[in-house]
PDB file of N, CA and C in Angstrom:
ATOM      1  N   UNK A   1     112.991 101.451 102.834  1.00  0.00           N
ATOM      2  CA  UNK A   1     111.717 102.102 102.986  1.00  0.00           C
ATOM      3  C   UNK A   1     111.348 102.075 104.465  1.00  0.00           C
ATOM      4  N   UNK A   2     110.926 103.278 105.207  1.00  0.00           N
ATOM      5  CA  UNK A   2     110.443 103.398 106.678  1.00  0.00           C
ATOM      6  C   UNK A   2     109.619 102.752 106.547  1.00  0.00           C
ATOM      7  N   UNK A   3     108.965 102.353 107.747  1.00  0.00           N
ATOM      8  CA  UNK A   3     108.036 101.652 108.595  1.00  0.00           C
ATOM      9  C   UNK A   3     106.764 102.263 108.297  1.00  0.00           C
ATOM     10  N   UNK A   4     106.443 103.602 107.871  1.00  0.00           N
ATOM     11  CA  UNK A   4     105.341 104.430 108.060  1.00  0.00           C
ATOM     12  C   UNK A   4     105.054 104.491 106.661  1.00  0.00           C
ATOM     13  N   UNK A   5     105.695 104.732 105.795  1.00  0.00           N
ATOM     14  CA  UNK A   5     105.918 104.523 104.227  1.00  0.00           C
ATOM     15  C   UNK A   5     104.987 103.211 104.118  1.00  0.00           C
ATOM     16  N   UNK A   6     105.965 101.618 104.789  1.00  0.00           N
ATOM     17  CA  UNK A   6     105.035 100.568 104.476  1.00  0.00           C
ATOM     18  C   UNK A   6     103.359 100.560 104.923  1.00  0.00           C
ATOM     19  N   UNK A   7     103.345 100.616 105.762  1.00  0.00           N
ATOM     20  CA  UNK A   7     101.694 101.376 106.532  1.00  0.00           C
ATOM     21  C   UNK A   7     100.828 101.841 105.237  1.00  0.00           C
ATOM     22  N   UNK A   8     101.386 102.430 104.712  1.00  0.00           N
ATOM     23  CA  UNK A   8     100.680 103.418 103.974  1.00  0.00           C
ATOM     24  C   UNK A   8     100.656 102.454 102.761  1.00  0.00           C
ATOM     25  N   UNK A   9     101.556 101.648 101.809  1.00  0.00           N
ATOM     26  CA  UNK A   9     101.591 100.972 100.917  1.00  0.00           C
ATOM     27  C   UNK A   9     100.507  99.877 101.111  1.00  0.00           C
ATOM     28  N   UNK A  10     100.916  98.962 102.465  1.00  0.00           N
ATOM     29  CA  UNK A  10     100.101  97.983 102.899  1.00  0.00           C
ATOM     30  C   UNK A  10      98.596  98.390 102.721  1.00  0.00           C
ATOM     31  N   UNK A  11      98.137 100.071 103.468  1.00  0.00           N
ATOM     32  CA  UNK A  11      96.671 100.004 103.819  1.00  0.00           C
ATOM     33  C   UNK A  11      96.403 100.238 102.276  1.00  0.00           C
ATOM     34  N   UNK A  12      97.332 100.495 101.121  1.00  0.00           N
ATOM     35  CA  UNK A  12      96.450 101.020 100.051  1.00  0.00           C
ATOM     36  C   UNK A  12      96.138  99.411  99.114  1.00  0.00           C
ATOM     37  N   UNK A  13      96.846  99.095  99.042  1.00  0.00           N
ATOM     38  CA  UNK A  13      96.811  97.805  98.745  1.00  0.00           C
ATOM     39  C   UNK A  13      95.394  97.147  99.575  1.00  0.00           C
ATOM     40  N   UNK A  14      95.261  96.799 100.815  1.00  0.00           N
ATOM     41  CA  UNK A  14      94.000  96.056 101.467  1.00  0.00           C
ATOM     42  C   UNK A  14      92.914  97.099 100.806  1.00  0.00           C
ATOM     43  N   UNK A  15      93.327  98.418 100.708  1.00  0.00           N
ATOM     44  CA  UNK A  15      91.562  98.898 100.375  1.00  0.00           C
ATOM     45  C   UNK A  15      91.381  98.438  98.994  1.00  0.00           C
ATOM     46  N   UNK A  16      92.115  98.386  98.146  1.00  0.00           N
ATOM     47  CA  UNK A  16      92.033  98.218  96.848  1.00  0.00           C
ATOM     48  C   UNK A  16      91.375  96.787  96.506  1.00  0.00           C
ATOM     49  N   UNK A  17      92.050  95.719  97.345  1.00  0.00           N
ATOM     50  CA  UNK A  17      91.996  95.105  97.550  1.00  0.00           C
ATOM     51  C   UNK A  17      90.615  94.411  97.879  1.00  0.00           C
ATOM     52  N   UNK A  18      89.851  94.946  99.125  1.00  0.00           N
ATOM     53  CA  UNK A  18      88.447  95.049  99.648  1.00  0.00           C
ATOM     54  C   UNK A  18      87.963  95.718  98.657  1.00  0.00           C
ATOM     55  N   UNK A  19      87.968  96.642  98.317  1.00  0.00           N
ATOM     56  CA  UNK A  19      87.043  97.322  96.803  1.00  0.00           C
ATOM     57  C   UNK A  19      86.837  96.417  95.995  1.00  0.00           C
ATOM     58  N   UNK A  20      87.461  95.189  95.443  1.00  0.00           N
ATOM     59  CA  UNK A  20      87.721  94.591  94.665  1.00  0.00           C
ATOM     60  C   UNK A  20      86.627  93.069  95.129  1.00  0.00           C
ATOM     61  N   UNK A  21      86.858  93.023  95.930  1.00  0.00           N
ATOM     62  CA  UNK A  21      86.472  91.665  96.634  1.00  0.00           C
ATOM     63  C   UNK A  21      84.327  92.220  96.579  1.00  0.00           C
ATOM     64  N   UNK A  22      84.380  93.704  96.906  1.00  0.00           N
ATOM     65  CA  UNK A  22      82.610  94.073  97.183  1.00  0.00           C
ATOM     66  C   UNK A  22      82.304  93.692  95.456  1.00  0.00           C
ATOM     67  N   UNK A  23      83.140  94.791  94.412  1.00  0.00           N
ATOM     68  CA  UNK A  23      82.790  94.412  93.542  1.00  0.00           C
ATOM     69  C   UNK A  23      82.343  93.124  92.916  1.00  0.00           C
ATOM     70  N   UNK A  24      83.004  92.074  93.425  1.00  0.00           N
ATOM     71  CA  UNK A  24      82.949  90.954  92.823  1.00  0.00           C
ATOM     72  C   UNK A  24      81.928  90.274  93.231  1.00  0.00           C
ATOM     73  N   UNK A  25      81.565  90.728  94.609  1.00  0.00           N
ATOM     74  CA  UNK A  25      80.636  90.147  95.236  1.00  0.00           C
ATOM     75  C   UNK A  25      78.738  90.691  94.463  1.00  0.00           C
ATOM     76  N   UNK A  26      79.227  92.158  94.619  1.00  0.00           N
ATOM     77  CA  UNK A  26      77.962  92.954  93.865  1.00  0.00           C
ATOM     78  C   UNK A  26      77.947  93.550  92.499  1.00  0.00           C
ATOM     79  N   UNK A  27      78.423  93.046  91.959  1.00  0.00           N
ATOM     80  CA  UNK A  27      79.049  93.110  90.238  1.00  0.00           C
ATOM     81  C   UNK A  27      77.893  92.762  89.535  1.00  0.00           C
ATOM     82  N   UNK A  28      77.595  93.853  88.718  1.00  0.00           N
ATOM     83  CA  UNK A  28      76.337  93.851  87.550  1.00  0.00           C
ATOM     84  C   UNK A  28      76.919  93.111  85.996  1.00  0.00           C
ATOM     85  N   UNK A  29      78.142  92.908  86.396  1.00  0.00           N
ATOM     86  CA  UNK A  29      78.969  92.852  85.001  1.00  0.00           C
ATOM     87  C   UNK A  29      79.725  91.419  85.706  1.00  0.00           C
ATOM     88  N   UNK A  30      79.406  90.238  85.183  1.00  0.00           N
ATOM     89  CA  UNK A  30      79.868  89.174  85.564  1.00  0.00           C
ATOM     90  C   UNK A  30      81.223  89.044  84.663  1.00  0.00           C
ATOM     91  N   UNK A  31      81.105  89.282  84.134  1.00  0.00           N
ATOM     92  CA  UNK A  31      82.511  89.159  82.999  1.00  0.00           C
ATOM     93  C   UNK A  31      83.735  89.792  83.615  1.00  0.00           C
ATOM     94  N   UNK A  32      83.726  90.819  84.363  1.00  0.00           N
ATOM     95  CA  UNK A  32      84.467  91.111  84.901  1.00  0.00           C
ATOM     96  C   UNK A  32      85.316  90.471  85.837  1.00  0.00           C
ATOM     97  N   UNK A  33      84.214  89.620  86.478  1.00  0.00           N
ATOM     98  CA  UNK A  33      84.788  88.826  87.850  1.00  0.00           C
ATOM     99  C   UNK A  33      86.651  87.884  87.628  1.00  0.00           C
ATOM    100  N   UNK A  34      86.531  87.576  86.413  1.00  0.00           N
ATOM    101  CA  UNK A  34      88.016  86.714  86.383  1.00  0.00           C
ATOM    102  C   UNK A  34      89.251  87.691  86.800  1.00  0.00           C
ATOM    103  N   UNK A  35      88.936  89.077  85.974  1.00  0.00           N
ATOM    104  CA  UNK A  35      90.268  89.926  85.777  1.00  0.00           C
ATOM    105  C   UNK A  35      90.249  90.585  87.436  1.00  0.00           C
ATOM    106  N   UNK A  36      89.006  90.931  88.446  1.00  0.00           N
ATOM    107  CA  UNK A  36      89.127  91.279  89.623  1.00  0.00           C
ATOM    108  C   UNK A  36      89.928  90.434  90.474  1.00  0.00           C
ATOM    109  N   UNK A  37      89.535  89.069  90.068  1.00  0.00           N
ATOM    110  CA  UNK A  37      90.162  87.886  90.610  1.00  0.00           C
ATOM    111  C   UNK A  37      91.992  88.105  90.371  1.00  0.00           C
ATOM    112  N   UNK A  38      92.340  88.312  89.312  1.00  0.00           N
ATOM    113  CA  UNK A  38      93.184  88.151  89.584  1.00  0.00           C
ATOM    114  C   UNK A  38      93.972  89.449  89.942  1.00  0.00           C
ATOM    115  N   UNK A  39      93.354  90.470  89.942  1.00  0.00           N
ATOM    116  CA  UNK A  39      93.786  91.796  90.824  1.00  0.00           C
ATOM    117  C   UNK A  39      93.978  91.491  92.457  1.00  0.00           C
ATOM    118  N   UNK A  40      92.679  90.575  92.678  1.00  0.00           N
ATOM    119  CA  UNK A  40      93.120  90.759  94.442  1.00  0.00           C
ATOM    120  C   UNK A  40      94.533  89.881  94.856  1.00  0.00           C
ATOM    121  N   UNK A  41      94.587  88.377  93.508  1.00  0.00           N
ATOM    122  CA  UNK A  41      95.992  87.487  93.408  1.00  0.00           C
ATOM    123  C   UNK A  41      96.611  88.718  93.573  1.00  0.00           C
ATOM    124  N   UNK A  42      96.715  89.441  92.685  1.00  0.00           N
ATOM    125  CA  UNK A  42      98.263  90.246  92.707  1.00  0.00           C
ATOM    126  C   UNK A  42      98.420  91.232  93.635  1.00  0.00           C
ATOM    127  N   UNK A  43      97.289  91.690  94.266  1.00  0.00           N
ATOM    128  CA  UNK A  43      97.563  92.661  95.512  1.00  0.00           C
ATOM    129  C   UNK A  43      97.981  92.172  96.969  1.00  0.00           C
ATOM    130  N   UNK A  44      97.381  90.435  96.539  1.00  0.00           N
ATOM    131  CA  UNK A  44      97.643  89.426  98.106  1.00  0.00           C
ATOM    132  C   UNK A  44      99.288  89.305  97.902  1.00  0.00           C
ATOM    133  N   UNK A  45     100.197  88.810  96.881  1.00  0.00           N
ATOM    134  CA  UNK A  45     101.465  88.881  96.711  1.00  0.00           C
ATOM    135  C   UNK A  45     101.552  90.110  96.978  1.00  0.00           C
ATOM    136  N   UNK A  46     101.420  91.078  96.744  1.00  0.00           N
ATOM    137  CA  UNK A  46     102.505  92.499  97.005  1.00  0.00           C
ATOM    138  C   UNK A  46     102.265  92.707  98.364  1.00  0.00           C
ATOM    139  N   UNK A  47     101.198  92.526  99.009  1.00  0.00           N
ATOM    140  CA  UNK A  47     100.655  92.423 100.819  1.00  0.00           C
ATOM    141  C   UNK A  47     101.713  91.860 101.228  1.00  0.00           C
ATOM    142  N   UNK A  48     102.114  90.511 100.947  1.00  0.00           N
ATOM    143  CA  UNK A  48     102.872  89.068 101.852  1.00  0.00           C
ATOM    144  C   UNK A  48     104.199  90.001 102.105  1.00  0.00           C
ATOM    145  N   UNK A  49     104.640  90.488 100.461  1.00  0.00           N
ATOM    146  CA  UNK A  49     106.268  91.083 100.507  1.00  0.00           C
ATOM    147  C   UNK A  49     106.158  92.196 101.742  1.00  0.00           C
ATOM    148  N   UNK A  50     105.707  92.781 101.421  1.00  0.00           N
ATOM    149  CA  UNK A  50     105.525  94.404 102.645  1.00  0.00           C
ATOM    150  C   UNK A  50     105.409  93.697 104.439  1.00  0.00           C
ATOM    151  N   UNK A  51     104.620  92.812 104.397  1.00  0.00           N
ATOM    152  CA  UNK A  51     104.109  92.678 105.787  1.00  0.00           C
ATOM    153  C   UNK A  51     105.122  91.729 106.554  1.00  0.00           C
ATOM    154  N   UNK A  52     106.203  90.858 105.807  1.00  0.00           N
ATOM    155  CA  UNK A  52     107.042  90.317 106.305  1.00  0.00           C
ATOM    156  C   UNK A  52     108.446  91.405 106.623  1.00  0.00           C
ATOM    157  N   UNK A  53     108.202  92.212 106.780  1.00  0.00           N
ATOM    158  CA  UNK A  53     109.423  93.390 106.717  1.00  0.00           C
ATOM    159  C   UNK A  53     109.332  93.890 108.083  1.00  0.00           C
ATOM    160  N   UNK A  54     108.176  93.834 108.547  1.00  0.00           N
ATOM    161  CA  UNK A  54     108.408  94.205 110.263  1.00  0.00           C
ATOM    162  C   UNK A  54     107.275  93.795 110.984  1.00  0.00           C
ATOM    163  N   UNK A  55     107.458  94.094 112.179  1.00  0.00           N
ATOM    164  CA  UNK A  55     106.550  93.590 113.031  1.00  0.00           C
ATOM    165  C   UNK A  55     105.374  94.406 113.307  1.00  0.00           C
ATOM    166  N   UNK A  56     104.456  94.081 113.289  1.00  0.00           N
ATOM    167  CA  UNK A  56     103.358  94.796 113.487  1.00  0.00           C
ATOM    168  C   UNK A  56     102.410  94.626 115.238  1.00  0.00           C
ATOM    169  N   UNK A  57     102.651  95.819 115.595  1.00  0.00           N
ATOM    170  CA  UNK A  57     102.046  96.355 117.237  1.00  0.00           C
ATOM    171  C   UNK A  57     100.426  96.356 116.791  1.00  0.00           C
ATOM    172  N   UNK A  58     100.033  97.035 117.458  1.00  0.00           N
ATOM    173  CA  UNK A  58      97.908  97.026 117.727  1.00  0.00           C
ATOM    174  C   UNK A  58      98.324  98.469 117.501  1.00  0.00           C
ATOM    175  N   UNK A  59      99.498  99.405 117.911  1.00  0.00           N
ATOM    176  CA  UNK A  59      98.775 100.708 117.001  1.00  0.00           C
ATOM    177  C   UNK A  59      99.337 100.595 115.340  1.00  0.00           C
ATOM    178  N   UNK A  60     100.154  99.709 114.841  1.00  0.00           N
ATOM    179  CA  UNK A  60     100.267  99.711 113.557  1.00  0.00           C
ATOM    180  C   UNK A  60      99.315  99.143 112.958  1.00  0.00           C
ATOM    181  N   UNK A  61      98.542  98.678 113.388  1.00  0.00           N
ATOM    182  CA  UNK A  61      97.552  97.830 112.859  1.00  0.00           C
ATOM    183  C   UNK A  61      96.446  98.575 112.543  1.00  0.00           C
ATOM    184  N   UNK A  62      95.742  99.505 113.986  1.00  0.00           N
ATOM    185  CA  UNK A  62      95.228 100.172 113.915  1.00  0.00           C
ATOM    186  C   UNK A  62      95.366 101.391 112.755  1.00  0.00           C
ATOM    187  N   UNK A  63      96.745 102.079 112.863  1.00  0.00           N
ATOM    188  CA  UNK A  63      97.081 103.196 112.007  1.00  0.00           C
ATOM    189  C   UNK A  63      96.723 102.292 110.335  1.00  0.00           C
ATOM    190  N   UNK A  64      96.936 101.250 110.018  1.00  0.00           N
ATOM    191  CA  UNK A  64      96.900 100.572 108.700  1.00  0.00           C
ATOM    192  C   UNK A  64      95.219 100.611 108.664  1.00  0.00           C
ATOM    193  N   UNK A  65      94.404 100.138 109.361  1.00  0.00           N
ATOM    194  CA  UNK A  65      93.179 100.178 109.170  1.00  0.00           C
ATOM    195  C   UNK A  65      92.531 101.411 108.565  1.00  0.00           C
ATOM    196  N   UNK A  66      92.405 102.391 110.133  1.00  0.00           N
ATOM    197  CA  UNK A  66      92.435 103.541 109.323  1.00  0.00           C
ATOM    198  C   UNK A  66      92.573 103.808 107.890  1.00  0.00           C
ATOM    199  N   UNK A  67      94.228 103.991 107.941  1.00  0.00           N
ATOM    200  CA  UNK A  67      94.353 104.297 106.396  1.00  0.00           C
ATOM    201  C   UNK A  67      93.980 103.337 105.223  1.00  0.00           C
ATOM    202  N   UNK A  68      93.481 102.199 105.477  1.00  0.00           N
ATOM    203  CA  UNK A  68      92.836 101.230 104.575  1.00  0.00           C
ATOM    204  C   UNK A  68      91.514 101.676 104.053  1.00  0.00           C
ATOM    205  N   UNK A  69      90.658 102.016 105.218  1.00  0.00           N
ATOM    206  CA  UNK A  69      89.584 102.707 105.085  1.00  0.00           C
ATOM    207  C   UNK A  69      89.348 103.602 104.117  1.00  0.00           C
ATOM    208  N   UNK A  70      90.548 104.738 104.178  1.00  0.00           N
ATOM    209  CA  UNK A  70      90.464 106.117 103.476  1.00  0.00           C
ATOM    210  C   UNK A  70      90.760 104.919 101.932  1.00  0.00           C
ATOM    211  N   UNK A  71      91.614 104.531 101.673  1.00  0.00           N
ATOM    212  CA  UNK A  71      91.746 104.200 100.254  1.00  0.00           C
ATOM    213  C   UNK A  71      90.874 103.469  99.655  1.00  0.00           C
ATOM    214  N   UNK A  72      90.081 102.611 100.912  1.00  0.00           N
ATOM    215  CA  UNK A  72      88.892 102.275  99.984  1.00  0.00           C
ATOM    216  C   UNK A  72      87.725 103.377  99.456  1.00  0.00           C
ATOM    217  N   UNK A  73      87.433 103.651 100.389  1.00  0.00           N
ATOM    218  CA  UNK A  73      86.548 104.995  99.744  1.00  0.00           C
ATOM    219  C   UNK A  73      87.084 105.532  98.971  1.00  0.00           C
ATOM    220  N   UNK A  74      88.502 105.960  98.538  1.00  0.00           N
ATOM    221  CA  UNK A  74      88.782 106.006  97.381  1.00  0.00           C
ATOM    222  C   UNK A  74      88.505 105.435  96.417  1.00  0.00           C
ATOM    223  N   UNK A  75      88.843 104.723  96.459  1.00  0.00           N
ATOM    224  CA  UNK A  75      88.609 103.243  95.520  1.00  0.00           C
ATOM    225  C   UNK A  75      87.251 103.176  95.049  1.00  0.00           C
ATOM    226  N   UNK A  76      86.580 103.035  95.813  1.00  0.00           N
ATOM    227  CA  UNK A  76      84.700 102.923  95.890  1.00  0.00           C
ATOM    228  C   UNK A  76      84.311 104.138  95.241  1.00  0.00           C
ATOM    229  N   UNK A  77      85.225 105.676  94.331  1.00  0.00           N
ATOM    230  CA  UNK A  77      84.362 106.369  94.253  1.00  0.00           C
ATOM    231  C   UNK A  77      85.176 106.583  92.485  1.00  0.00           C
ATOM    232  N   UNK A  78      85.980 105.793  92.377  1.00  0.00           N
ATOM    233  CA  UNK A  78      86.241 105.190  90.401  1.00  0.00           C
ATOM    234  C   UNK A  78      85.133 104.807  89.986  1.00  0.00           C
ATOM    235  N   UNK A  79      85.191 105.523  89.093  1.00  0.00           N
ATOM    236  CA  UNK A  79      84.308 105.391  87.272  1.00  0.00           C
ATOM    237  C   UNK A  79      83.965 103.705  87.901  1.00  0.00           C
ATOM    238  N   UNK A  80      84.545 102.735  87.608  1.00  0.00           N
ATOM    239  CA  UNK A  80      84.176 101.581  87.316  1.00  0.00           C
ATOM    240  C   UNK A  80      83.308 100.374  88.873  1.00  0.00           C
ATOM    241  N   UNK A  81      82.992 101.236  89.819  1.00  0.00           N
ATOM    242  CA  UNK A  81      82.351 101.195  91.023  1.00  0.00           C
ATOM    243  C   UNK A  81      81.231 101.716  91.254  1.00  0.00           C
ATOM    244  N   UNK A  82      80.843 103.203  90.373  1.00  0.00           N
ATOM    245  CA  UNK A  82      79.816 104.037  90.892  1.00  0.00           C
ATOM    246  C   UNK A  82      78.729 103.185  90.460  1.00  0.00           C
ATOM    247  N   UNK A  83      78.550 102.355  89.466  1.00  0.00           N
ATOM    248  CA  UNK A  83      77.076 101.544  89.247  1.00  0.00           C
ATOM    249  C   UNK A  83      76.820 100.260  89.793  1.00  0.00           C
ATOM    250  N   UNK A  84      78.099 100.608  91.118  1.00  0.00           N
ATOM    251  CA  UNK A  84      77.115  98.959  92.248  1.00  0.00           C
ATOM    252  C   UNK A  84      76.925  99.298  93.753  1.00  0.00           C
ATOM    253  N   UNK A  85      76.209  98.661  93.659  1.00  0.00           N
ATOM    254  CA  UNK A  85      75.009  99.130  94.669  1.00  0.00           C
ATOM    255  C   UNK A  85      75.395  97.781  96.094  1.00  0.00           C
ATOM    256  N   UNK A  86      75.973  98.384  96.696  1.00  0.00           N
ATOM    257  CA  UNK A  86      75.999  97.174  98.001  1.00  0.00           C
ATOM    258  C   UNK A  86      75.278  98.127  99.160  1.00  0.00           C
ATOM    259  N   UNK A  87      74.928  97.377 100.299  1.00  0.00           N
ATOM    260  CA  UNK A  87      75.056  98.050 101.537  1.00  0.00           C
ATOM    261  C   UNK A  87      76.019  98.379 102.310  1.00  0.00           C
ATOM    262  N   UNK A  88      75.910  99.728 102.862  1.00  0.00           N
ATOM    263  CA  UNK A  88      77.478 100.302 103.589  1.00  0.00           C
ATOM    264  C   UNK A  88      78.074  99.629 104.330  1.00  0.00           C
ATOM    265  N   UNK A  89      77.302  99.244 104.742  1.00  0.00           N
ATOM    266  CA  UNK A  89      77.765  97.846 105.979  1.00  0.00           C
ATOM    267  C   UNK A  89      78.694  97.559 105.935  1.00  0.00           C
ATOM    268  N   UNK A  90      78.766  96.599 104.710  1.00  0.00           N
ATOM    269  CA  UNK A  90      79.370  95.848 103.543  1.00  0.00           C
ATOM    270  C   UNK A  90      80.720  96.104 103.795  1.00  0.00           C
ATOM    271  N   UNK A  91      81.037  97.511 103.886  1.00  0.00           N
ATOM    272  CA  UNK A  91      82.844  98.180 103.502  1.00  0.00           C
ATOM    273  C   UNK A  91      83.438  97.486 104.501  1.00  0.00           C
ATOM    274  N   UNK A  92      82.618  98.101 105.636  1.00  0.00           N
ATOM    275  CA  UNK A  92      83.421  97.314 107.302  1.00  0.00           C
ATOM    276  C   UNK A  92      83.914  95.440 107.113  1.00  0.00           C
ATOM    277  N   UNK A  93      83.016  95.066 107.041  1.00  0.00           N
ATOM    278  CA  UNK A  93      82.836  94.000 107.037  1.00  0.00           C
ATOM    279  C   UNK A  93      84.050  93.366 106.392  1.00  0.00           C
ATOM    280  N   UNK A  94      83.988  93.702 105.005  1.00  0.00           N
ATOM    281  CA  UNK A  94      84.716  93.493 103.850  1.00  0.00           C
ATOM    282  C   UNK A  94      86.268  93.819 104.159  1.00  0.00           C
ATOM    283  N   UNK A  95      86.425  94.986 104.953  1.00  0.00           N
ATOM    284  CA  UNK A  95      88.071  95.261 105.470  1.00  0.00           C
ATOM    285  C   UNK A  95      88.299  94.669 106.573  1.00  0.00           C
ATOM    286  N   UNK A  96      87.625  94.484 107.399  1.00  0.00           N
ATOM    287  CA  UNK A  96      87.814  93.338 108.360  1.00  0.00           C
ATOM    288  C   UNK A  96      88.364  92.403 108.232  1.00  0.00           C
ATOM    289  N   UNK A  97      87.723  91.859 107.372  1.00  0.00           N
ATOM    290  CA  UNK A  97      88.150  90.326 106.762  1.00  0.00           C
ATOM    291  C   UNK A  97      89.278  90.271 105.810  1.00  0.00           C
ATOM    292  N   UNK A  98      89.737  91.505 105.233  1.00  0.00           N
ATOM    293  CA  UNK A  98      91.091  91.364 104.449  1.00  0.00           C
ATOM    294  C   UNK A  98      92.177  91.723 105.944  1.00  0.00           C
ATOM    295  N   UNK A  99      91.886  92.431 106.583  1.00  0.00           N
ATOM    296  CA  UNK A  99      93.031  93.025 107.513  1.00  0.00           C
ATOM    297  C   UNK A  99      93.166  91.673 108.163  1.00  0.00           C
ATOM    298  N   UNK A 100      91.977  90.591 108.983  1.00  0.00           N
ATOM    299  CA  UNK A 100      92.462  89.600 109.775  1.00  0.00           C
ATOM    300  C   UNK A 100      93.345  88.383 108.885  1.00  0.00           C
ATOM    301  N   UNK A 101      92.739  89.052 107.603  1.00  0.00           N
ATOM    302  CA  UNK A 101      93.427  87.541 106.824  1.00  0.00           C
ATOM    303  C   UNK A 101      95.028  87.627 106.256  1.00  0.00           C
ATOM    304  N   UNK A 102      95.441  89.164 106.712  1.00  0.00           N
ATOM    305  CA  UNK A 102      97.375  89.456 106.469  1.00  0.00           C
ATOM    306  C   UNK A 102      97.689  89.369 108.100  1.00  0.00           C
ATOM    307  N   UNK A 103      96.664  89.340 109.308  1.00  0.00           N
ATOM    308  CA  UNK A 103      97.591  89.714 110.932  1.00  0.00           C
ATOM    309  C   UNK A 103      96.702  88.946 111.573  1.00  0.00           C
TER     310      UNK A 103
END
């Protein structure tokens, strides 16, 4: 698998990932919280495999952000998201802190 391929796997994974983490944080539905939990477990394993495969520069990083971004807003606009209410802020913040915590 190219280098640009992983980029793209990696950023979809962190947005999914960060989607997951707001939810849990602003979740109207507490019951939910175990099975999110263990969605972000299984998205942090599939992260580790991908990100040990090459080296990552400040524009791969950058280009991963970016495209992290776009998949969260993806993410953020599923059936099972539209009834929580965070501040926008929030998204930044929230991918920040998954991107520093794989580089």
């Amino acid at each position: 698998m190219g280098k640009d391929r992983t980029i793209k796997l990696i950023a979809n994974l962190i947005g999914k990932s960060t989607a997951h983490k707001i939810l849990i944080k602003y979740t109207n539905m507490p019951e939910s919280i175990n099975h999110m939990s263990s969605e972000i477990d299984n998205y942090r394993g599939q992260l580790s495999e991908y990100i040990t495969q090459y080296n990552w520069n400040t524009y791969d990083k950058q280009k991963i952000k970016k495209e992290a971004e776009k998949s969260l807003n993806r993410e953020l606009k599923e059936n099972h998201f539209t009834n929580v209410i965070f501040p926008s802020s929030v998204k930044i913040k929230f991918l920040n802190e998954a991107i520093r915590e794989f580089f």
